[in-house]
N, C-alpha and C. Protein backbone atom coordinates (compact mmCIF):
# COMPACT_ATOMS: atom_id res chain seq x y z
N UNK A 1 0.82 -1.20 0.00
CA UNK A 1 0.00 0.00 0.00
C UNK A 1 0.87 1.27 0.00
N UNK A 2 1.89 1.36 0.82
CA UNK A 2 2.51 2.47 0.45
C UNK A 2 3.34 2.85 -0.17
N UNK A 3 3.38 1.56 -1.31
CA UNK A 3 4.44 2.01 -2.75
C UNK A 3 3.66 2.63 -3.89
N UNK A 4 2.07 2.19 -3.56
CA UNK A 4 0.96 2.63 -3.97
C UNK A 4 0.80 4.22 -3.71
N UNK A 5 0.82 4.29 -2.96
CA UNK A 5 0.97 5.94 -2.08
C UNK A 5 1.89 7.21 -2.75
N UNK A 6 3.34 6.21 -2.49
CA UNK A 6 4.54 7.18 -3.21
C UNK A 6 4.49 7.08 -4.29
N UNK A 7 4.21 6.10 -5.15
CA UNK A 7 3.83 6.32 -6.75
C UNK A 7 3.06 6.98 -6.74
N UNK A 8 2.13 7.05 -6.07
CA UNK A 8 0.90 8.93 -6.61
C UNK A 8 1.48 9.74 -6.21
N UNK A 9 1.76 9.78 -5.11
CA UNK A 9 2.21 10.98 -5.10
C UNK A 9 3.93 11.43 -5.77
N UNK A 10 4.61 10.61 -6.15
CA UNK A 10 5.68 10.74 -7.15
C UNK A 10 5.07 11.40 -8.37
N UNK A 11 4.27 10.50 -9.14
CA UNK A 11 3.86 11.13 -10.17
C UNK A 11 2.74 12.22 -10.18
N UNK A 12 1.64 12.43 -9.36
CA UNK A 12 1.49 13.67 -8.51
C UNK A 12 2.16 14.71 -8.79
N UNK A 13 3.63 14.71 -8.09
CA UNK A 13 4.77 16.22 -7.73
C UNK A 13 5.43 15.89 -9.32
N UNK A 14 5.45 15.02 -10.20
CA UNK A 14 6.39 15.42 -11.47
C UNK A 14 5.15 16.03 -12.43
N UNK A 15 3.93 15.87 -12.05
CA UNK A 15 3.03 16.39 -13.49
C UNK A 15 2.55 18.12 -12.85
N UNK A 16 2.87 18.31 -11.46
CA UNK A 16 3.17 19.72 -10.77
C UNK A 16 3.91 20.39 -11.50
N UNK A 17 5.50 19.65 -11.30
CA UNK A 17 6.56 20.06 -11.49
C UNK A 17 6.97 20.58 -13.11
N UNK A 18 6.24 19.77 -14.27
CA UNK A 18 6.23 19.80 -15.10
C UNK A 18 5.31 20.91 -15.61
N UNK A 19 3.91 21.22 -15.37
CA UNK A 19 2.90 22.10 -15.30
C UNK A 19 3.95 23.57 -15.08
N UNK A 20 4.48 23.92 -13.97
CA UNK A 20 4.55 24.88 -13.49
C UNK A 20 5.92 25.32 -14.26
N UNK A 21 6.89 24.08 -14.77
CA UNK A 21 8.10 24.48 -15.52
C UNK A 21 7.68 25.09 -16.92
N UNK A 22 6.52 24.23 -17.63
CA UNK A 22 6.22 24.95 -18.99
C UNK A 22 5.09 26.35 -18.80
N UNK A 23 4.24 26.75 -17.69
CA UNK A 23 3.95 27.92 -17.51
C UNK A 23 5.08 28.89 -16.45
N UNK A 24 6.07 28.61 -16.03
CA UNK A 24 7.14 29.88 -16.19
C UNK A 24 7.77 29.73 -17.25
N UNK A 25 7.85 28.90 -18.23
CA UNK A 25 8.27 28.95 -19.59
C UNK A 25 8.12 30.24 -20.59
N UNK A 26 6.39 30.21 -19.88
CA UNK A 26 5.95 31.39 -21.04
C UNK A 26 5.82 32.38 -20.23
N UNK A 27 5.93 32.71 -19.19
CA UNK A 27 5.78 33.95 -18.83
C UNK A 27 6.83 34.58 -18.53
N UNK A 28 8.27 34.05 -18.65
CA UNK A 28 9.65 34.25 -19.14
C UNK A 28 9.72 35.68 -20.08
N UNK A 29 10.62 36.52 -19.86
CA UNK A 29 11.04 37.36 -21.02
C UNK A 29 11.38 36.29 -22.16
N UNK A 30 11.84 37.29 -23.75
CA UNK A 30 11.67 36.58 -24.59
C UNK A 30 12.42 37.38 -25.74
N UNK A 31 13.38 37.70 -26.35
CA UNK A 31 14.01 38.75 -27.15
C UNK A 31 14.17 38.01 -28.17
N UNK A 32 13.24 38.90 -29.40
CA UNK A 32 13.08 37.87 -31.11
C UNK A 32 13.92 38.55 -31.47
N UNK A 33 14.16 38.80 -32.76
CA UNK A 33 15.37 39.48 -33.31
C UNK A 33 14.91 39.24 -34.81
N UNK A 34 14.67 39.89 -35.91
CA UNK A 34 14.34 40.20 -37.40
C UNK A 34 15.31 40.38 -38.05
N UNK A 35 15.35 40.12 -39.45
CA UNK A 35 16.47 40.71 -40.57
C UNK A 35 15.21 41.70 -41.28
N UNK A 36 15.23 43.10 -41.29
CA UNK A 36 14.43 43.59 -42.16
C UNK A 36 15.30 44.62 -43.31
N UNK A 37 15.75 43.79 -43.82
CA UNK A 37 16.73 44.54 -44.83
C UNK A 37 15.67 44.67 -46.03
N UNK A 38 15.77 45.46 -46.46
CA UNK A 38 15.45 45.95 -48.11
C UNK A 38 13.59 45.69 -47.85
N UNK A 39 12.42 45.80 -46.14
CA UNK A 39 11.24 45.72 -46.25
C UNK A 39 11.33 47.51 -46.02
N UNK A 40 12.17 48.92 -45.79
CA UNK A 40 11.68 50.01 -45.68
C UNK A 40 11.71 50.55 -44.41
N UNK A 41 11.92 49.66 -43.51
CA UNK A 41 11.41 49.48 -41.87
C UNK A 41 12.71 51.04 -41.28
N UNK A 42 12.14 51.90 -40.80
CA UNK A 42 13.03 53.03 -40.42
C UNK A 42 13.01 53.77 -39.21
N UNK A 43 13.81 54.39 -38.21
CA UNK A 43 13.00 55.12 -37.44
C UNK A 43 12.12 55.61 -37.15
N UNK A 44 11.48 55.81 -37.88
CA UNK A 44 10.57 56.78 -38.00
C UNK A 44 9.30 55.40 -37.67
N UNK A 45 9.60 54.78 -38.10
CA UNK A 45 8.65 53.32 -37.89
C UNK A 45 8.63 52.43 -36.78
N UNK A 46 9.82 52.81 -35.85
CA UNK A 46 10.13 52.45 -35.10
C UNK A 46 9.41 53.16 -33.96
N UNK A 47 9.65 54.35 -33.91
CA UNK A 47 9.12 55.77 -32.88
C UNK A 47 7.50 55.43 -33.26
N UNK A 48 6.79 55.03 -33.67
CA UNK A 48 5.58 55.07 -33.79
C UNK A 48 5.33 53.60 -33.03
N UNK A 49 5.98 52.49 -33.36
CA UNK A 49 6.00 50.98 -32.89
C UNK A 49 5.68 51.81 -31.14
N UNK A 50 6.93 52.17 -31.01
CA UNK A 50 6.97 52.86 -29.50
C UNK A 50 5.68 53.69 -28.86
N UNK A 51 5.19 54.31 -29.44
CA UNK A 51 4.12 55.55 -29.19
C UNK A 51 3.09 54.20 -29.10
N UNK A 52 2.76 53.35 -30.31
CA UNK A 52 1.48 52.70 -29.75
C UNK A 52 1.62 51.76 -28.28
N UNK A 53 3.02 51.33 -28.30
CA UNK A 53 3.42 50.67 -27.37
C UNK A 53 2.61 51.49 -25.99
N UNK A 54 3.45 52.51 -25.89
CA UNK A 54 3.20 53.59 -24.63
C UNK A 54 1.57 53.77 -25.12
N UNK A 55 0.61 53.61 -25.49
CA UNK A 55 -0.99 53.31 -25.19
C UNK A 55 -1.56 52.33 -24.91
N UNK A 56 -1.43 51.14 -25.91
CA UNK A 56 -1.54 50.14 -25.54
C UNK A 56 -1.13 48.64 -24.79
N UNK A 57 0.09 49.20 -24.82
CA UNK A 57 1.10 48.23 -23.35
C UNK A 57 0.84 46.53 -24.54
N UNK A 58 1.87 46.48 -25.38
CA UNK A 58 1.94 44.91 -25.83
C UNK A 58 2.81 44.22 -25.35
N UNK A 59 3.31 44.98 -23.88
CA UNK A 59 4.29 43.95 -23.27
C UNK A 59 5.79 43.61 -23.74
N UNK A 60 6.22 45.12 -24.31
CA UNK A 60 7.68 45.15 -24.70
C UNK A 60 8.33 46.20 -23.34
N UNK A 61 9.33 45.57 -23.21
CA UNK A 61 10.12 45.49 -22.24
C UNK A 61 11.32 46.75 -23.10
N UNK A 62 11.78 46.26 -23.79
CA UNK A 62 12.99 47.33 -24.82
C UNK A 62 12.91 46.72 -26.12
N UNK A 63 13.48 47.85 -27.45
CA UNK A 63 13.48 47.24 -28.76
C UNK A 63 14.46 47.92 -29.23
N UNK A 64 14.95 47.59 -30.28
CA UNK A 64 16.33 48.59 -30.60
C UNK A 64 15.66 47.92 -32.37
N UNK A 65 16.81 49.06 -33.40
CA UNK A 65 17.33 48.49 -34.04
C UNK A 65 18.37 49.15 -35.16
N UNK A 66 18.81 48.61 -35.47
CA UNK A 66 20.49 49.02 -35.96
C UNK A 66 20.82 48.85 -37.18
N UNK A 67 22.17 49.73 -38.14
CA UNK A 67 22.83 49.39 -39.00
C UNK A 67 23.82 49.48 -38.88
N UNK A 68 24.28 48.19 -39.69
CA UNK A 68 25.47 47.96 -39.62
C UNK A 68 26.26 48.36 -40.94
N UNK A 69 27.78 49.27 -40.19
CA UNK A 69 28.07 50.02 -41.41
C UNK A 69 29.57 48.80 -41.85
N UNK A 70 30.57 49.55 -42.18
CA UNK A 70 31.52 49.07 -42.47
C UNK A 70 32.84 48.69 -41.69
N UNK A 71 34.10 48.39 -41.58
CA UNK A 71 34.77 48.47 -40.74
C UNK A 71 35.64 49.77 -40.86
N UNK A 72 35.69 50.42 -39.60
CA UNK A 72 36.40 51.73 -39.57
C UNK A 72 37.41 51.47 -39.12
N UNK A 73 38.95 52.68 -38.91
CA UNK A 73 40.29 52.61 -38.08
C UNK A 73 39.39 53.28 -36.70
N UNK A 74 39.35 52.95 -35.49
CA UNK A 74 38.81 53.15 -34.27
C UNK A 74 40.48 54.04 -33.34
N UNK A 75 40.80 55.14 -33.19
CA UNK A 75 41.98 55.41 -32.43
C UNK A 75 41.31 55.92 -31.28
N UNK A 76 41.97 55.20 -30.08
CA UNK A 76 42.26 55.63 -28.72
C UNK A 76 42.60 56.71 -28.82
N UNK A 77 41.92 57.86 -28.31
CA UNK A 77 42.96 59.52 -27.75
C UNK A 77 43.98 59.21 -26.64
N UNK A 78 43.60 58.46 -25.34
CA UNK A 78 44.70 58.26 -24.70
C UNK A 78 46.24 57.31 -24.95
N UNK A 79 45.66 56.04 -25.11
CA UNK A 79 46.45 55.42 -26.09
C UNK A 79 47.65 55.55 -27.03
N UNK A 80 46.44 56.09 -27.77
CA UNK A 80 46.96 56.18 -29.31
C UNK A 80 47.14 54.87 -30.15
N UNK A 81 46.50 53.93 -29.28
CA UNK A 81 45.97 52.52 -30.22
C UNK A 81 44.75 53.15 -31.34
N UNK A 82 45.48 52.13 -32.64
CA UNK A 82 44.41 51.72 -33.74
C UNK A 82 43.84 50.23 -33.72
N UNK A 83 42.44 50.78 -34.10
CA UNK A 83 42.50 49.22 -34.34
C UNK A 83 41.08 49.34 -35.45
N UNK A 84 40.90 48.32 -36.34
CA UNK A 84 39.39 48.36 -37.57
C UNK A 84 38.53 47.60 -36.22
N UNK A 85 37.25 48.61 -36.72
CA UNK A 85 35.95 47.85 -35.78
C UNK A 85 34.79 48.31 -36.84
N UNK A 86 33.71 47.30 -36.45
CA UNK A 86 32.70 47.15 -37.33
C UNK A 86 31.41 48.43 -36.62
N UNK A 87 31.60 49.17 -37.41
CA UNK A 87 30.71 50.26 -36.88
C UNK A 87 28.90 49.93 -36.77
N UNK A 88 28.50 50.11 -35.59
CA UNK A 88 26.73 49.72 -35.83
C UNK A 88 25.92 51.17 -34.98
N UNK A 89 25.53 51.42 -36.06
CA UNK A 89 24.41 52.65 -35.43
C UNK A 89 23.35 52.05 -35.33
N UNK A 90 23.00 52.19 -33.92
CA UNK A 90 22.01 51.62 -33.23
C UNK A 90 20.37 52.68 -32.66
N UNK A 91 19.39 52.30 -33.37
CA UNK A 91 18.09 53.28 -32.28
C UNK A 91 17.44 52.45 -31.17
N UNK A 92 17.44 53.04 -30.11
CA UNK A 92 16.50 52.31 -29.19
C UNK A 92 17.56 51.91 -28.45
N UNK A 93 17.58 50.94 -27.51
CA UNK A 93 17.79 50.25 -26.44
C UNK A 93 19.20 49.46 -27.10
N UNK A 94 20.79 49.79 -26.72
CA UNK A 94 21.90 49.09 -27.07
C UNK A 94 21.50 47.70 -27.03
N UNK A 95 20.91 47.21 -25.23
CA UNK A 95 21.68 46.07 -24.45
C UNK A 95 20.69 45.39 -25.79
N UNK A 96 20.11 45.56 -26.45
CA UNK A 96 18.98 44.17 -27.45
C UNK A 96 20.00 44.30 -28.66
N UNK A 97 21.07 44.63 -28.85
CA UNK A 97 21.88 44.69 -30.17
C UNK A 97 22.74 43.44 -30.14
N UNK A 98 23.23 42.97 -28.91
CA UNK A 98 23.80 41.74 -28.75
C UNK A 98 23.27 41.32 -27.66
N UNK A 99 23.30 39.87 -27.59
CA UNK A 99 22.44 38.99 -26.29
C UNK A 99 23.57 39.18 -25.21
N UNK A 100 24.42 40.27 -24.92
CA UNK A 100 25.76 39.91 -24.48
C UNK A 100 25.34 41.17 -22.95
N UNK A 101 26.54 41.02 -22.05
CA UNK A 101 26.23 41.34 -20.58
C UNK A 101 27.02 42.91 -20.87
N UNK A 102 26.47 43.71 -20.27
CA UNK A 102 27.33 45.10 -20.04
C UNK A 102 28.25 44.88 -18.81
N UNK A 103 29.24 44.91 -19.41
CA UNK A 103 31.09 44.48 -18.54
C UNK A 103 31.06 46.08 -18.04
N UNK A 104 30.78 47.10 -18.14
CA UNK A 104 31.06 48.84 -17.71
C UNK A 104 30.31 49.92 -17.92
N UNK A 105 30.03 50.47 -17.14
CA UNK A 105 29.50 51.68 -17.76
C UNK A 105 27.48 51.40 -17.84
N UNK A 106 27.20 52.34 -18.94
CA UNK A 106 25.82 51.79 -19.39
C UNK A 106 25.55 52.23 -20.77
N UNK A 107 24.29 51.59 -21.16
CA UNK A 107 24.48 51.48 -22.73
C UNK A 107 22.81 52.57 -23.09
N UNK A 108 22.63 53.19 -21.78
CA UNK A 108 21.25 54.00 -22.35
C UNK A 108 21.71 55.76 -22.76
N UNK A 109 22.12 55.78 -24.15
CA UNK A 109 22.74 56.63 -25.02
C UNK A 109 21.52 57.58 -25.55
N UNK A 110 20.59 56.98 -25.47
CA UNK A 110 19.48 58.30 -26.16
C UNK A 110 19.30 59.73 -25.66
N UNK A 111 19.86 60.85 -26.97
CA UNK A 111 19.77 62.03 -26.46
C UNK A 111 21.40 62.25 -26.36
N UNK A 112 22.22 61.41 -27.06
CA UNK A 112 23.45 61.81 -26.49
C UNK A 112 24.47 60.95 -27.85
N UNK A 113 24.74 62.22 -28.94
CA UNK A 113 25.33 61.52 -29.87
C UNK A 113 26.64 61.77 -29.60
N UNK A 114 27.27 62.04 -28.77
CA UNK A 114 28.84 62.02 -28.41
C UNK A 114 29.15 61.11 -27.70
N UNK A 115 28.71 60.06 -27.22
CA UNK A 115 28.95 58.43 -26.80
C UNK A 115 28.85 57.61 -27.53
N UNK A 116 29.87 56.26 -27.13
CA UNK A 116 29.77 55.17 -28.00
C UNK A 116 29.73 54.10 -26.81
N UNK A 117 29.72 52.92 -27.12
CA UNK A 117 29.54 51.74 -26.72
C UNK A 117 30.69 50.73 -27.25
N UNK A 118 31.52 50.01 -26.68
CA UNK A 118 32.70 49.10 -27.64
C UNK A 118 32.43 47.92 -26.49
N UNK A 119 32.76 47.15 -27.62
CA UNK A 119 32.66 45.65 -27.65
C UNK A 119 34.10 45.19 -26.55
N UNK A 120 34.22 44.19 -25.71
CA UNK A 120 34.85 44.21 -24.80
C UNK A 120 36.57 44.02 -25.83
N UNK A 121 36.48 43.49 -26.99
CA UNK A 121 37.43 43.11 -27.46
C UNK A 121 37.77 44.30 -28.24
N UNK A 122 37.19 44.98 -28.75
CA UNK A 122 37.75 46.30 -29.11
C UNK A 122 38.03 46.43 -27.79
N UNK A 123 37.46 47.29 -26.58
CA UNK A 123 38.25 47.90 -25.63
C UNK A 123 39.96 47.70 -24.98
N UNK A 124 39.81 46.15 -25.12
CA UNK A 124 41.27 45.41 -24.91
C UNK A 124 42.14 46.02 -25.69
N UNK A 125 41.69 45.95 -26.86
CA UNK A 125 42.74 46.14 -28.21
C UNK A 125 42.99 47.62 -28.15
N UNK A 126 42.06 48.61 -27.41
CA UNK A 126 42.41 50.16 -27.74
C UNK A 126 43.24 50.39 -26.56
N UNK A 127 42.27 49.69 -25.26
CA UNK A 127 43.06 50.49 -23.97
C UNK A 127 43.65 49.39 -23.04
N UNK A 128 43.47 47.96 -23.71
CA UNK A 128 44.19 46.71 -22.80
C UNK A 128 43.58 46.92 -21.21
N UNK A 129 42.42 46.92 -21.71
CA UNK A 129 40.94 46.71 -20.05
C UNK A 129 39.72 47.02 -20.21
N UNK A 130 39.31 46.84 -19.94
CA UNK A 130 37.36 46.83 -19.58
C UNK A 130 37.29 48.42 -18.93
N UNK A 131 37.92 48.69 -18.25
CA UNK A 131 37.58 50.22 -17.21
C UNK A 131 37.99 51.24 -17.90
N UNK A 132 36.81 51.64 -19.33
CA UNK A 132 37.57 52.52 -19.89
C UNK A 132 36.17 53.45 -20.03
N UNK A 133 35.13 53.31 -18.97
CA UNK A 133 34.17 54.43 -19.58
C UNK A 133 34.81 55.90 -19.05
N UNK A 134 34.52 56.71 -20.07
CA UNK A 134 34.86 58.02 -20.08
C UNK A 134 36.01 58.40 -20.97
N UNK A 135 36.83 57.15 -21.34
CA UNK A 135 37.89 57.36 -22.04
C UNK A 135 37.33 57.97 -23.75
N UNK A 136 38.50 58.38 -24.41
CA UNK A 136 37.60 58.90 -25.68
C UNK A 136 38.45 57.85 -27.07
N UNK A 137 37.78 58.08 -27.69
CA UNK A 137 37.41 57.23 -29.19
C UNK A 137 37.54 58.40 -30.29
N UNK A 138 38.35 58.52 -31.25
CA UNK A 138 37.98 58.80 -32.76
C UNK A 138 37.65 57.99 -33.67
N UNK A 139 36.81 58.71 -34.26
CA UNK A 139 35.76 57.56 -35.60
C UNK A 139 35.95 58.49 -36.65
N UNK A 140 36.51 58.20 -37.70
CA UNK A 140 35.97 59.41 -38.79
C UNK A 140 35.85 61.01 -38.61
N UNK A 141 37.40 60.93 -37.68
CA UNK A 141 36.77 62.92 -37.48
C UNK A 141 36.13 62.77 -36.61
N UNK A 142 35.25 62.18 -35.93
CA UNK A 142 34.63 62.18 -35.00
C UNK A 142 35.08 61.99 -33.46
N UNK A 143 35.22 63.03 -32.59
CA UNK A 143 35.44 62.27 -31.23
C UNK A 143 34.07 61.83 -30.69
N UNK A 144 34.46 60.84 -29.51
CA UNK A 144 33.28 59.99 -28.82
C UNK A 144 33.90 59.78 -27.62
N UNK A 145 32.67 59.84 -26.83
CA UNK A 145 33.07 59.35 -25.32
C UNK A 145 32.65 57.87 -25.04
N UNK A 146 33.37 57.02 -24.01
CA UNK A 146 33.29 55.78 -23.91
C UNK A 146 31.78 55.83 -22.93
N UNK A 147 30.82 55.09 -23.55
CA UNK A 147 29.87 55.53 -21.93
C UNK A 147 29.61 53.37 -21.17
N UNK A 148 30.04 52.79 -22.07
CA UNK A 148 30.15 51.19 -21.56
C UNK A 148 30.60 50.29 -22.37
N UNK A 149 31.01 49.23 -22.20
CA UNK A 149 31.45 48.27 -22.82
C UNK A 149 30.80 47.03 -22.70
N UNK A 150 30.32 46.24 -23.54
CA UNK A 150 29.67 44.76 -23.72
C UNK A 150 30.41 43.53 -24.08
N UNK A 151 29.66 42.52 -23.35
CA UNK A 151 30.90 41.33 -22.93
C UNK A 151 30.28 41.07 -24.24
N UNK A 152 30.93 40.93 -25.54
CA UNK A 152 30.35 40.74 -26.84
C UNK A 152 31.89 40.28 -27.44
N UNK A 153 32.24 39.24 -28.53
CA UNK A 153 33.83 39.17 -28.86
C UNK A 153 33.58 39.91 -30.41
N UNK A 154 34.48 40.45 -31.27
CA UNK A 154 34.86 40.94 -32.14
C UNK A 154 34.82 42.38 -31.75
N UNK A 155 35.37 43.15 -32.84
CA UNK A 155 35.57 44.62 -32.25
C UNK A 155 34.03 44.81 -33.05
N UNK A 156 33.72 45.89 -32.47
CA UNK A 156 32.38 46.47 -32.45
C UNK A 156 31.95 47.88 -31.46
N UNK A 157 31.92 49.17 -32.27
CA UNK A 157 31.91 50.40 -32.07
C UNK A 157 30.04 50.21 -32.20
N UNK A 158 29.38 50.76 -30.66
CA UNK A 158 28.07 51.45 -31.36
C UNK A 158 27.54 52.75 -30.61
N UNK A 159 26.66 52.96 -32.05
CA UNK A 159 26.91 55.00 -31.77
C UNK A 159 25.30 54.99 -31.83
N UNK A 160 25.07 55.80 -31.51
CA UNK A 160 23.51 56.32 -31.64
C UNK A 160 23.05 56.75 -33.01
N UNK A 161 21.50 55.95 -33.33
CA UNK A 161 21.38 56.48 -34.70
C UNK A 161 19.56 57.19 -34.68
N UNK A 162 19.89 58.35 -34.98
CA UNK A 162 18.63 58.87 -35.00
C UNK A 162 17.61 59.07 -36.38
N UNK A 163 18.19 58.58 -37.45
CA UNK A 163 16.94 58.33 -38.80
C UNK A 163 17.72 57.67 -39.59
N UNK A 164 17.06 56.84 -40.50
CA UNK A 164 17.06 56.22 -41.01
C UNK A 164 16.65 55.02 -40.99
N UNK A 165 17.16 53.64 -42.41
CA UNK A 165 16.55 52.30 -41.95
C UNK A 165 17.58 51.70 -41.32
N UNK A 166 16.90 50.68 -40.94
CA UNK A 166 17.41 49.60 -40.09
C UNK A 166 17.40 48.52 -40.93
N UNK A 167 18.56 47.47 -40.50
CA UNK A 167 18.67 46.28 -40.91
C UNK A 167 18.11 45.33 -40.58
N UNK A 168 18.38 45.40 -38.47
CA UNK A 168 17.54 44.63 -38.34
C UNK A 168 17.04 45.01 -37.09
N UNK A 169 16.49 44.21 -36.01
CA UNK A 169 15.68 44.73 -35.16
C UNK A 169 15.49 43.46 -34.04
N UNK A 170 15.54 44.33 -32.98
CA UNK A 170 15.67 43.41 -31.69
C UNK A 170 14.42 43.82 -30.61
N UNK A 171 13.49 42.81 -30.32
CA UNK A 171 12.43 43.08 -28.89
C UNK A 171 12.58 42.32 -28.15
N UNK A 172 12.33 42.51 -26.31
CA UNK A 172 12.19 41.95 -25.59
C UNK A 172 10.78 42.35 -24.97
N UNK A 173 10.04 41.03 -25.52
CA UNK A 173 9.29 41.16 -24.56
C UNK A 173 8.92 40.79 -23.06
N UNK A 174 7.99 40.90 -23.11
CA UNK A 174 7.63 40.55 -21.28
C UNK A 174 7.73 39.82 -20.76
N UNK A 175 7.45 38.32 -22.30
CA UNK A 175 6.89 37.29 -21.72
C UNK A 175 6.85 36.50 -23.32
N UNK A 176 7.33 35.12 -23.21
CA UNK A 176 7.55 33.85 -24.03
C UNK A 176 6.35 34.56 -24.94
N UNK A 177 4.62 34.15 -23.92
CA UNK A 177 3.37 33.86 -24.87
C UNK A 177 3.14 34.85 -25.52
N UNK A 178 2.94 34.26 -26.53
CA UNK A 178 2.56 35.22 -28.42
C UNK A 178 3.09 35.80 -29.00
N UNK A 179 4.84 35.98 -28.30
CA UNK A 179 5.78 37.03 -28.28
C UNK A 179 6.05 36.76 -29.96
N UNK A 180 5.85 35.42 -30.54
CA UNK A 180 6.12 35.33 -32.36
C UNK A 180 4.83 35.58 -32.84
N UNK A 181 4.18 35.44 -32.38
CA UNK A 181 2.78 35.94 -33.05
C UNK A 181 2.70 37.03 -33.10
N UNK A 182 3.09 37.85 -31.96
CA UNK A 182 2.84 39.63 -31.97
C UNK A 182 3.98 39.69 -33.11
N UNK A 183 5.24 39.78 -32.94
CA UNK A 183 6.52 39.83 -34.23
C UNK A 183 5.66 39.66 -35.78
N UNK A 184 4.91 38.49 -35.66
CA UNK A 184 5.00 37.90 -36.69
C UNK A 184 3.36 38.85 -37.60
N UNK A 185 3.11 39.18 -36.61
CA UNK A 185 1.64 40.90 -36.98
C UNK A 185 2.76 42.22 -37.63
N UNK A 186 3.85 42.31 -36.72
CA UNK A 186 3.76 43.39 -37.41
C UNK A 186 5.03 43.08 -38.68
N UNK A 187 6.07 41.88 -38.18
CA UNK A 187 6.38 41.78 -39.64
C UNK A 187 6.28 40.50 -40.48
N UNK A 188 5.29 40.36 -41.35
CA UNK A 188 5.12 39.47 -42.08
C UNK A 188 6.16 38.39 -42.45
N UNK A 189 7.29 39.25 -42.72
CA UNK A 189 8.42 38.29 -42.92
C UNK A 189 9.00 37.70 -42.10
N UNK A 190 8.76 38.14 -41.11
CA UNK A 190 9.57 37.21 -39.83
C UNK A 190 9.33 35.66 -39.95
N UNK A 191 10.27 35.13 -39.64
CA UNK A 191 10.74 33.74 -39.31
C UNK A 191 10.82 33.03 -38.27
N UNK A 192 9.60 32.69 -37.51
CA UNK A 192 10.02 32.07 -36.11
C UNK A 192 10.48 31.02 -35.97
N UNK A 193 11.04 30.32 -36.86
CA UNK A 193 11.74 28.96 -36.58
C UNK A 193 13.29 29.13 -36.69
N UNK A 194 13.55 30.55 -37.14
CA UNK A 194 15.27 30.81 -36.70
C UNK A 194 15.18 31.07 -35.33
């Protein structure tokens, strides 16, 4: 009788256990990520995504999205290290540009086109460490201030981009459920099986 017992209640606590693992499944954050090259998709399309957001609450958490330009010479001012990095002008929210951890600093740049963001392996290569927010960057004539660095590998410069299109596009939402279905409303082309 009481192997009878612990078998219910064994299998009992695993169909619990199981229940409650696939509903925090979905109520999990959830960050999709799009290629929308050559659909038009632009700031300007983006800032509106946002505005309905802020009325109707679809449960986005942050969205970014970015182009990626070419590789530039990146020089340290203190330094005076060079090094080529793959330039990405980014709108919206950095940390959704790579799935990667902020190693320094912070990456909320909006309102502030004299900061950049470098990839932890650029930072090595310019200033040989991670502890370089505040340090400065030339791009093209351009100076920049360091405002964080991302545990991300290849070199990778990102700057704030205020119009134009995007390549591609990153959301986090709230939560696992419908999070490809909502994606997949507003872009047709999306792919939820990548």
């Amino acid at each position: 009788m009481k192997k009878i017992v612990y078998g219910f209640l064994f299998v009992n606590t695993m169909f619990l256990l199981v229940t409650a693992m696939r509903l925090y499944w979905l109520v999990i954050p959830c960050r999709l990520e799009v290629d929308c090259r050559g659909y038009g998709v632009d700031t300007e399309w983006l800032k509106q995504w946002e505005r309905q957001e802020e009325k109707e609450g679809e449960g986005i958490l942050a969205m970014a999205g970015w182009q990626e330009g070419v590789r530039t010479e990146i020089v340290a001012v203190s330094t005076r290290r060079k090094e080529q990095a793959k330039i990405l002008r980014v709108y919206g929210s950095m940390e959704q540009v790579f799935s990667a951890d902020l190693l320094a600093g912070s990456c909320g740049l909006v309102g502030r086109e004299d900061v950049c963001v470098l990839s932890q392996d650029l930072a090595e290569a310019l200033f040989g460490s991670m502890e370089v927010v505040g340090e400065q960057v030339q791009s093209n004539g351009e100076l920049l201030e360091v405002a964080g660095v991302l545990a991300q590998e290849g070199e990778y410069l990102l700057v704030l981009m205020t119009e134009g299109e995007v390549e591609r596009i990153a959301v986090l939402f709230e939560r696992r459920f419908q999070a490809k279905e909502r994606m997949q409303e507003r872009f047709p082309f999306f792919d939820s099986d990548k």
